[in-house]
Protein backbone atom coordinates (compact mmCIF):
# COMPACT_ATOMS: atom_id res chain seq x y z
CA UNK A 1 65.62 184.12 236.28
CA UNK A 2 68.16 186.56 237.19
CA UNK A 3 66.80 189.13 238.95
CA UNK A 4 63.61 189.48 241.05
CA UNK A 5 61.42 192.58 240.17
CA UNK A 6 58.97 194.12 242.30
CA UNK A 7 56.49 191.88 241.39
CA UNK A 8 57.99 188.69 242.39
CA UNK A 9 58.55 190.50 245.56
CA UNK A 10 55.09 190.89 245.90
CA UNK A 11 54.44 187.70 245.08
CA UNK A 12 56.97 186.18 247.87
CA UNK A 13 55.19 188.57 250.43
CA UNK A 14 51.61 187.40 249.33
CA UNK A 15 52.77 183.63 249.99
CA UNK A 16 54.30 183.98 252.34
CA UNK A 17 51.65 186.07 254.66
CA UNK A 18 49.46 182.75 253.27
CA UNK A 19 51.06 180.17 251.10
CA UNK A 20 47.17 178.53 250.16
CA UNK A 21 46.67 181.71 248.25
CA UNK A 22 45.26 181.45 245.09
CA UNK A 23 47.07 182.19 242.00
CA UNK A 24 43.79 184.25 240.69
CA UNK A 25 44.06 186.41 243.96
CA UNK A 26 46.92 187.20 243.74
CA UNK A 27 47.62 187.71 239.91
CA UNK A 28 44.12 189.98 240.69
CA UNK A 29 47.07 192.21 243.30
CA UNK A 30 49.84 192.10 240.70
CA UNK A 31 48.08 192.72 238.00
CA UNK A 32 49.20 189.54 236.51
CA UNK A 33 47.00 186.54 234.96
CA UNK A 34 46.74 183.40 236.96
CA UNK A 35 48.99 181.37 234.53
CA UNK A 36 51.41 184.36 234.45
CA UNK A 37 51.49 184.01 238.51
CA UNK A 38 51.78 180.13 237.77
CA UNK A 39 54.93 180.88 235.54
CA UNK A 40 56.72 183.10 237.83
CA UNK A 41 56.47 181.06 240.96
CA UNK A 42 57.38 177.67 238.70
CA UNK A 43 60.59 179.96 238.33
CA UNK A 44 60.98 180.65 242.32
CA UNK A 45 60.82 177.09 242.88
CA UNK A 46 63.26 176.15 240.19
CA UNK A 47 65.69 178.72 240.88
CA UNK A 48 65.74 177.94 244.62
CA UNK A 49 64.01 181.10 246.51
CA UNK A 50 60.85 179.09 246.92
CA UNK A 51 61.82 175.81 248.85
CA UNK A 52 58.69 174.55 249.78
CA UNK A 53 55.14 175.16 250.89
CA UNK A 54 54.52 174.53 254.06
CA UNK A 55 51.97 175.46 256.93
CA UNK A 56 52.51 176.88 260.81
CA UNK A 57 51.53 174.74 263.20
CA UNK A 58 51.04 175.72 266.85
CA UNK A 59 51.99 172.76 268.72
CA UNK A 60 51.30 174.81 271.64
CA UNK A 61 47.90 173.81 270.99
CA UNK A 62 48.58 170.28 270.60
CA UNK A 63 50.11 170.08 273.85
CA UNK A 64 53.05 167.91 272.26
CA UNK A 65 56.05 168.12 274.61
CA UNK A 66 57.96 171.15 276.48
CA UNK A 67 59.06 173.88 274.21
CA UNK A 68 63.37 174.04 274.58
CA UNK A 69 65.86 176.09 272.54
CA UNK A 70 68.80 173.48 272.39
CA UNK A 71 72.49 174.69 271.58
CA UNK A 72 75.22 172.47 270.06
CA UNK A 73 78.46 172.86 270.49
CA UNK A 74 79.74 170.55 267.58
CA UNK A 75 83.30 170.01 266.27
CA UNK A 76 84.95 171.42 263.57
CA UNK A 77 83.14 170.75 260.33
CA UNK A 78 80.15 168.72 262.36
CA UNK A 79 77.34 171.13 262.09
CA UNK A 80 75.88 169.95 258.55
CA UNK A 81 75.56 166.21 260.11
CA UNK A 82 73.80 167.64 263.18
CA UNK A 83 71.82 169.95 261.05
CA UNK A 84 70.63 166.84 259.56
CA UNK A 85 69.85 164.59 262.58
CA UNK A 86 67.92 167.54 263.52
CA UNK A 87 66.05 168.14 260.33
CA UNK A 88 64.82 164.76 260.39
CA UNK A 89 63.28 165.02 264.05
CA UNK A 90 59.68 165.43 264.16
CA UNK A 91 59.96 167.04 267.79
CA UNK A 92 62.18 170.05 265.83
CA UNK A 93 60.24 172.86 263.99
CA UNK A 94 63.51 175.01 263.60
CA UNK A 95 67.12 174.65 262.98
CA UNK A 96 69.90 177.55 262.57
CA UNK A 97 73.34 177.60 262.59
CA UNK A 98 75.55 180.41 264.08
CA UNK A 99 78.81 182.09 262.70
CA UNK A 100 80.28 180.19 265.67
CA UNK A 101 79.23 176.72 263.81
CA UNK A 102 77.12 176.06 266.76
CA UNK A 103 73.63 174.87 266.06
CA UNK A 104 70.42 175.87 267.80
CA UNK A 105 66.90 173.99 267.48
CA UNK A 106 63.99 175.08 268.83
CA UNK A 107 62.16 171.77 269.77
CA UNK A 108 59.07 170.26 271.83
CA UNK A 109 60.42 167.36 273.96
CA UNK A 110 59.03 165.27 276.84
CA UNK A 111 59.37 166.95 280.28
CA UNK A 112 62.42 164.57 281.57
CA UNK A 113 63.60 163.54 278.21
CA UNK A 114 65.60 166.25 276.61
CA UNK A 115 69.40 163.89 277.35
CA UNK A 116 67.58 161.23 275.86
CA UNK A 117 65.75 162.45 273.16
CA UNK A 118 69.31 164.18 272.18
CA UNK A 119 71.27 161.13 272.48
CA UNK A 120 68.61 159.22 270.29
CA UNK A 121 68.51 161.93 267.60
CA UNK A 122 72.05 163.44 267.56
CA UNK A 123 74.22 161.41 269.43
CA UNK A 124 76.94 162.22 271.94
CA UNK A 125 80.05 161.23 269.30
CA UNK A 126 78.21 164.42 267.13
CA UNK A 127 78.33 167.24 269.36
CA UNK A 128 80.77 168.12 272.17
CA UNK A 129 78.10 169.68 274.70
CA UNK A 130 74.67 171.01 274.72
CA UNK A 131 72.42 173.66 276.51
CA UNK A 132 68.76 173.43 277.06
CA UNK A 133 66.82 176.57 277.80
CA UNK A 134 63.04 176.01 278.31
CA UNK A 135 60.80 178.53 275.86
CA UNK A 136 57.63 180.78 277.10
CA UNK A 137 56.90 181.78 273.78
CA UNK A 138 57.32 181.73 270.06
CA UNK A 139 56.67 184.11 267.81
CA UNK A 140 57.96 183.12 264.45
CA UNK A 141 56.54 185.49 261.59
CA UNK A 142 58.42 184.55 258.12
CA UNK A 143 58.61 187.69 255.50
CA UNK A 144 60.09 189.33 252.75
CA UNK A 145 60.99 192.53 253.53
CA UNK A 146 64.69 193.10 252.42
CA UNK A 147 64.93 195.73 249.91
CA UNK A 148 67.87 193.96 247.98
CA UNK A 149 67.14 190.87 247.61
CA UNK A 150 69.10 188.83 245.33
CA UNK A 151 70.14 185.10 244.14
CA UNK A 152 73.26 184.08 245.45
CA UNK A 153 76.11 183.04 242.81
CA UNK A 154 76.84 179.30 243.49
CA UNK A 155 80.42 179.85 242.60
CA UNK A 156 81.93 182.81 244.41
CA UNK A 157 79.00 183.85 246.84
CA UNK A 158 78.24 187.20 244.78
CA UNK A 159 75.00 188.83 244.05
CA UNK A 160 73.50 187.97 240.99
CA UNK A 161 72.58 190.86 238.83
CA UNK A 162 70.94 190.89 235.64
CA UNK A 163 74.34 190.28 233.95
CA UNK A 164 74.51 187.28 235.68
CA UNK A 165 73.96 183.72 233.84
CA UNK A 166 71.71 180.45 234.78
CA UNK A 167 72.85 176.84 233.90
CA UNK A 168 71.79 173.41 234.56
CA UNK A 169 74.88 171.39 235.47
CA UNK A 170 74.44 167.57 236.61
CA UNK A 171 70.42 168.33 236.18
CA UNK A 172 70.63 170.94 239.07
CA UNK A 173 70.02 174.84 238.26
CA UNK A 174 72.67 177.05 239.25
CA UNK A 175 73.21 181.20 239.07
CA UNK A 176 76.23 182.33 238.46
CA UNK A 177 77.22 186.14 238.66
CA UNK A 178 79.12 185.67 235.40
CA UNK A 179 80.05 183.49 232.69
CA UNK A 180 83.78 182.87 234.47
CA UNK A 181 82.08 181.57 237.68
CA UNK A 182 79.74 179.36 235.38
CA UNK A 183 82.43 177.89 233.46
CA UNK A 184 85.28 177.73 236.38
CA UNK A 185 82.13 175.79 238.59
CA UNK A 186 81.19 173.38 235.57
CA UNK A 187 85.04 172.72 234.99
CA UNK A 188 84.92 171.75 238.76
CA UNK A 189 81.85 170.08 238.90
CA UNK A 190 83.25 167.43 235.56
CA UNK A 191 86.30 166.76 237.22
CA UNK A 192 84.54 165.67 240.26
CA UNK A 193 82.29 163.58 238.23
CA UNK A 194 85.30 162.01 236.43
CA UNK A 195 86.87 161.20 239.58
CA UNK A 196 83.94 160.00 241.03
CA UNK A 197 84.03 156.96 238.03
């Protein structure tokens, strides 16, 4: 899979408005069979666009905790071990990282907890300060809208177009804008493994 055509597009949308849709119903909007539908979303997953399926939940309604935005201040080359801590929280439902390398979650935490709960998740080694800001409300309404909308070349960071190439290297799939960037990222990728022995 190279590149997406309007119809995986549609497809993305469709799930992503409602991720229990059936492959029937939607195959019926794409004018597609069901295994056809099947077959193209197999190659979402495998090629990365689709991550997962999950559902929204409203914890609002569950009354679990005080809504907070929290901002990290981390140290240079921290964020991705943060980002992790975080990930693994069940109190966090989002994590993003800024250009700045800070990190912001959106969390539910106890009323007087938030210092603890960070020190118990994160840690104070981690991060070099943090901001709490309390929420009033959440909208969060996941889509596909971009009109170019392309796989990322694991190599150099380029667009992948259809003259682009996909390989499996150490079981993993990769896109690659072009045969150089495949073969200068494999080259890498043995070398690593060869030192790793």
């Amino acid at each position: 899979m190279r590149d997406l055509d309007e119809t995986d597009m549609e497809i993305l949308r469709m799930l992503a408005a409602d991720g229990r849709r059936s492959y029937s119903d939607i195959g019926e909007a794409v004018d597609l069979s069901a295994p056809a539908v099947s077959d193209r979303v197999s190659r979402l997953r495998e090629s990365g666009v689709i991550r997962r399926f999950t559902i929204d939940v409203d914890r609002s309604t569950l009354r679990a905790g005080t809504p907070v935005l929290i901002r990290f201040a981390v140290p240079p080359g921290g964020a991705g071990e943060v980002r992790e801590a975080l990930r693994g929280s069940e109190a966090v439902e989002h994590v993003f990282t800024t250009a700045d390398s800070d990190v912001v979650a959106y969390a539910r935490v106890e009323d007087e907890a938030v210092g603890d709960w960070v020190v118990a998740v994160v840690g104070v080694d981690a991060i070099e300060d943090y901001d709490v800001d309390l929420v009033s409300d959440v909208d969060w309404t996941p889509s596909v809208r971009a009109t170019e909308f392309a796989l990322e070349c694991a190599e150099c960071g380029n667009s992948v177009t259809s003259e682009g190439v996909a390989a499996r290297v150490g079981g993993t799939l990769y896109h690659f804008c072009c045969p150089t960037c495949e073969a200068s990222f494999a080259e890498r990728y043995e070398r690593l493994e060869e030192g790793a022995t």
